[in-house]
C-alpha atoms as a PDB file:
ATOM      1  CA  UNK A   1      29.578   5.436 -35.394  1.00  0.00           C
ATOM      2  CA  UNK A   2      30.668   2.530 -33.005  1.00  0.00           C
ATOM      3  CA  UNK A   3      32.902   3.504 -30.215  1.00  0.00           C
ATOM      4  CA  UNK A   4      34.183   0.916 -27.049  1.00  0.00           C
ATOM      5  CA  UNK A   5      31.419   2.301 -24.788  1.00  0.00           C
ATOM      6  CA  UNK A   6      28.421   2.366 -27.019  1.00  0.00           C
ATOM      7  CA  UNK A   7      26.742  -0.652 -28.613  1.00  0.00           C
ATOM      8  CA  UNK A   8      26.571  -0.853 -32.450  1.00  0.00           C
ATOM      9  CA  UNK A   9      23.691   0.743 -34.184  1.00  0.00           C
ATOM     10  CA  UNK A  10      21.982  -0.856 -36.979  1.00  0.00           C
ATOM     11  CA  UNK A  11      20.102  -0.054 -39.879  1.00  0.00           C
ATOM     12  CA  UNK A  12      16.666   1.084 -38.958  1.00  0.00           C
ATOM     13  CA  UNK A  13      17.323   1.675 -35.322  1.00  0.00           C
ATOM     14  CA  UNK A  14      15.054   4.698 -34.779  1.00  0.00           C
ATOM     15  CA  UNK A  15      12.250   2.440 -35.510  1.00  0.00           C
ATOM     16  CA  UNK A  16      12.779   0.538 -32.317  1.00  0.00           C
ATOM     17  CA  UNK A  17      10.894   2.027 -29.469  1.00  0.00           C
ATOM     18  CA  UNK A  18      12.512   1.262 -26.086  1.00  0.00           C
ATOM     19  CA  UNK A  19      11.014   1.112 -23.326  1.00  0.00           C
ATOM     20  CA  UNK A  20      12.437   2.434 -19.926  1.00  0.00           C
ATOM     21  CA  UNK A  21      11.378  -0.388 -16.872  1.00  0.00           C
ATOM     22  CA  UNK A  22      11.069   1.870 -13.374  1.00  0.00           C
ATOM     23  CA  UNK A  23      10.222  -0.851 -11.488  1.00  0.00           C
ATOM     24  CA  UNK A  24       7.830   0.696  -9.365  1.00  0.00           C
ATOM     25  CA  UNK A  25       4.488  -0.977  -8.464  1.00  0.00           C
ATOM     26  CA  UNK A  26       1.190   0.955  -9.191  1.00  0.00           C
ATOM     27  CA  UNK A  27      -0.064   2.832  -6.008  1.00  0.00           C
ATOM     28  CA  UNK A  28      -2.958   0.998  -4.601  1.00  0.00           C
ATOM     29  CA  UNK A  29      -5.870   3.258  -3.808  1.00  0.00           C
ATOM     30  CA  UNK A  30      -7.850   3.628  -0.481  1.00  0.00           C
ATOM     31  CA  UNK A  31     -11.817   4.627  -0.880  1.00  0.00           C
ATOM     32  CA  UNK A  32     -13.148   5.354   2.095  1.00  0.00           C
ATOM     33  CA  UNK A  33     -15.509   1.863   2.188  1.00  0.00           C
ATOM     34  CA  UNK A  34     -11.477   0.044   1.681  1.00  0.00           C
ATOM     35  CA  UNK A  35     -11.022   1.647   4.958  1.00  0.00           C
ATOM     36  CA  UNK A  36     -13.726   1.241   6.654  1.00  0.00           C
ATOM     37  CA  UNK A  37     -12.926  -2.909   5.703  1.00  0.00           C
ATOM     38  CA  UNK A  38      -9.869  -2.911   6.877  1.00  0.00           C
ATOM     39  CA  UNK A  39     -10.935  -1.095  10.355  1.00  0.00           C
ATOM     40  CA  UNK A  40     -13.890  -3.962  10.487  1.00  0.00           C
ATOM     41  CA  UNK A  41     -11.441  -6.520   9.994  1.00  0.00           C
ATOM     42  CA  UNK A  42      -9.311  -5.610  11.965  1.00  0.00           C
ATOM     43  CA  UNK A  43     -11.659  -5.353  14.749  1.00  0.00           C
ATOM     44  CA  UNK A  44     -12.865  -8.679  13.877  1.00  0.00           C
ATOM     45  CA  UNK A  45      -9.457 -10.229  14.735  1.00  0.00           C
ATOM     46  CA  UNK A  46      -8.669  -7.791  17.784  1.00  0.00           C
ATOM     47  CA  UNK A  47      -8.053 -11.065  20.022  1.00  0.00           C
ATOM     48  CA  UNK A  48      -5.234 -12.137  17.558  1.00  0.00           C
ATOM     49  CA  UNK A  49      -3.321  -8.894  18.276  1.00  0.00           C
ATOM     50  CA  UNK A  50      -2.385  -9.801  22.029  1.00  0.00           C
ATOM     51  CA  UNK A  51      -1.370  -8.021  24.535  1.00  0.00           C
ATOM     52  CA  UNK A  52       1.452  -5.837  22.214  1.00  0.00           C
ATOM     53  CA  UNK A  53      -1.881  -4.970  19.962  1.00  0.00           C
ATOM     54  CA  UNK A  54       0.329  -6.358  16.989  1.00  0.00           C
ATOM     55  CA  UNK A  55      -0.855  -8.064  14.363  1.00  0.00           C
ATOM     56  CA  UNK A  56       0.968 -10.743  12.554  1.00  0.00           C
ATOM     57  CA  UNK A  57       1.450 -10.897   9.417  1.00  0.00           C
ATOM     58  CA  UNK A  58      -1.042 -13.908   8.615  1.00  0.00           C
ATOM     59  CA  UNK A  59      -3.412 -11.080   9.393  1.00  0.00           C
ATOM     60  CA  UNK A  60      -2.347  -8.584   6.957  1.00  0.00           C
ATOM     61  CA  UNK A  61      -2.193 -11.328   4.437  1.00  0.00           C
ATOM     62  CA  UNK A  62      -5.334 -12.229   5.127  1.00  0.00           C
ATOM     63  CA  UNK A  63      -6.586  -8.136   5.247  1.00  0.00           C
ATOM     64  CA  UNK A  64      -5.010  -7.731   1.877  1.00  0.00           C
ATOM     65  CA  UNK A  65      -6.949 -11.236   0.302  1.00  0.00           C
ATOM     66  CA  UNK A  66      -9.983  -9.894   1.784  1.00  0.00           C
ATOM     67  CA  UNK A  67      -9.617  -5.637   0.044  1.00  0.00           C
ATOM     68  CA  UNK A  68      -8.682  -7.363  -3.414  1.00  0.00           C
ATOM     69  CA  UNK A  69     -11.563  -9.207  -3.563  1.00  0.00           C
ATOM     70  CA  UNK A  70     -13.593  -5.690  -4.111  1.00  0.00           C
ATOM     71  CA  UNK A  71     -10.403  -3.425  -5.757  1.00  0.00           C
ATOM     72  CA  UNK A  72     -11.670  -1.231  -8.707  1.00  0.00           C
ATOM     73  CA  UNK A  73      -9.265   1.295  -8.698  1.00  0.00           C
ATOM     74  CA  UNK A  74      -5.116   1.729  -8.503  1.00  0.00           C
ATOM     75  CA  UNK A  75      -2.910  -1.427  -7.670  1.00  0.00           C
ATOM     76  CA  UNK A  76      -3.367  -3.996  -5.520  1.00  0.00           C
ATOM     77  CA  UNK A  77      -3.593  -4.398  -1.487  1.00  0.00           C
ATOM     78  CA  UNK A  78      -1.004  -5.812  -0.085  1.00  0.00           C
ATOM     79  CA  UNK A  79       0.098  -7.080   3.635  1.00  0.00           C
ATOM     80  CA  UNK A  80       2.427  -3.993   4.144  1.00  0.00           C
ATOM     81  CA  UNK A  81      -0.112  -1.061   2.251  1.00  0.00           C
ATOM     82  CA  UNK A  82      -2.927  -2.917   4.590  1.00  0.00           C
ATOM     83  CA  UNK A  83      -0.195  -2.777   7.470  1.00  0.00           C
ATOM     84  CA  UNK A  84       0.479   1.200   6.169  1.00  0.00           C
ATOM     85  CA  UNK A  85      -2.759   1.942   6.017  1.00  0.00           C
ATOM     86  CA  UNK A  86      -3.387   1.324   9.685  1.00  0.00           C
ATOM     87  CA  UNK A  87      -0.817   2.516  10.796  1.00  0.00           C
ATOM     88  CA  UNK A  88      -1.851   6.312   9.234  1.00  0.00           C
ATOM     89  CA  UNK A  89      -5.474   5.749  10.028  1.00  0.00           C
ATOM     90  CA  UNK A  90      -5.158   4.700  13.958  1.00  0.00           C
ATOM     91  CA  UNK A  91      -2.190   7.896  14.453  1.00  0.00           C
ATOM     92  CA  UNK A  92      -5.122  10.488  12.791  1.00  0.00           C
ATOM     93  CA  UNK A  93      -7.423   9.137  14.968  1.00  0.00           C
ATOM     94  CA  UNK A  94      -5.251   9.254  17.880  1.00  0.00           C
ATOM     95  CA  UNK A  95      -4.349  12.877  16.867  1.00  0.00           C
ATOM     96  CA  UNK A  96      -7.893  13.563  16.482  1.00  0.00           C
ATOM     97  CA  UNK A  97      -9.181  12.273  19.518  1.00  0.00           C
ATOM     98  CA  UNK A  98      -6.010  14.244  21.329  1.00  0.00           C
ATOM     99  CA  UNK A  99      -7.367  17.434  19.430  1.00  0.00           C
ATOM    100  CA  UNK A 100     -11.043  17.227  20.856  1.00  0.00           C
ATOM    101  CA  UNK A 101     -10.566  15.510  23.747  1.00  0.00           C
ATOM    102  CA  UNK A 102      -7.938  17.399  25.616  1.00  0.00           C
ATOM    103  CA  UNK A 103      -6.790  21.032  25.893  1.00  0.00           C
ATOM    104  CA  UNK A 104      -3.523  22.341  26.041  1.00  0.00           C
ATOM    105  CA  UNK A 105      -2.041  25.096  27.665  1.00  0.00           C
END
């Protein structure tokens, strides 16, 4: 049956598989050797951070080339999961060196 608001079915349409598009990207994965690059190349380039220790984004471009050069696993680095990822690891260590460091009353 073909009403105004749905489309016109045709013989044989339950052979058709459709496909449903998300449009999400595949989660890139972080081994612990992906973060240890990053954290080495990122120390590498300190001096490029200035004074604001902000990195630009031809860094994380850069950061990104470099960690898909070695990706086996999940989708692929990009400037902002690079940019992410250091953001997460540098507040743990923070916390962590807050946690051992200090004591609170």
């Amino acid at each position: 049956m073909h009403t105004r608001s749905s489309p016109p079915q045709s013989e044989g349409e339950n052979d058709i598989t459709i496909e449903t598009v998300t449009g999400s990207k595949p989660r890139c994965d972080w081994s612990g050797k992906d973060e240890i690059q990053l954290i080495n190349f990122l120390i590498e380039h300190k001096a490029e951070a200035g004074d604001s220790a902000t990195f630009k984004p031809v860094i994380w471009n850069a950061a990104a080339q470099l960690l898909e050069k070695s990706r086996v696993k999940g989708g692929p680095k990009t400037s902002k999961s690079c940019s992410d990822k250091w953001t997460r690891v540098r507040r743990t260590a923070l916390d962590d060196d807050i946690a051992t460091h200090h004591t609170f009353f």
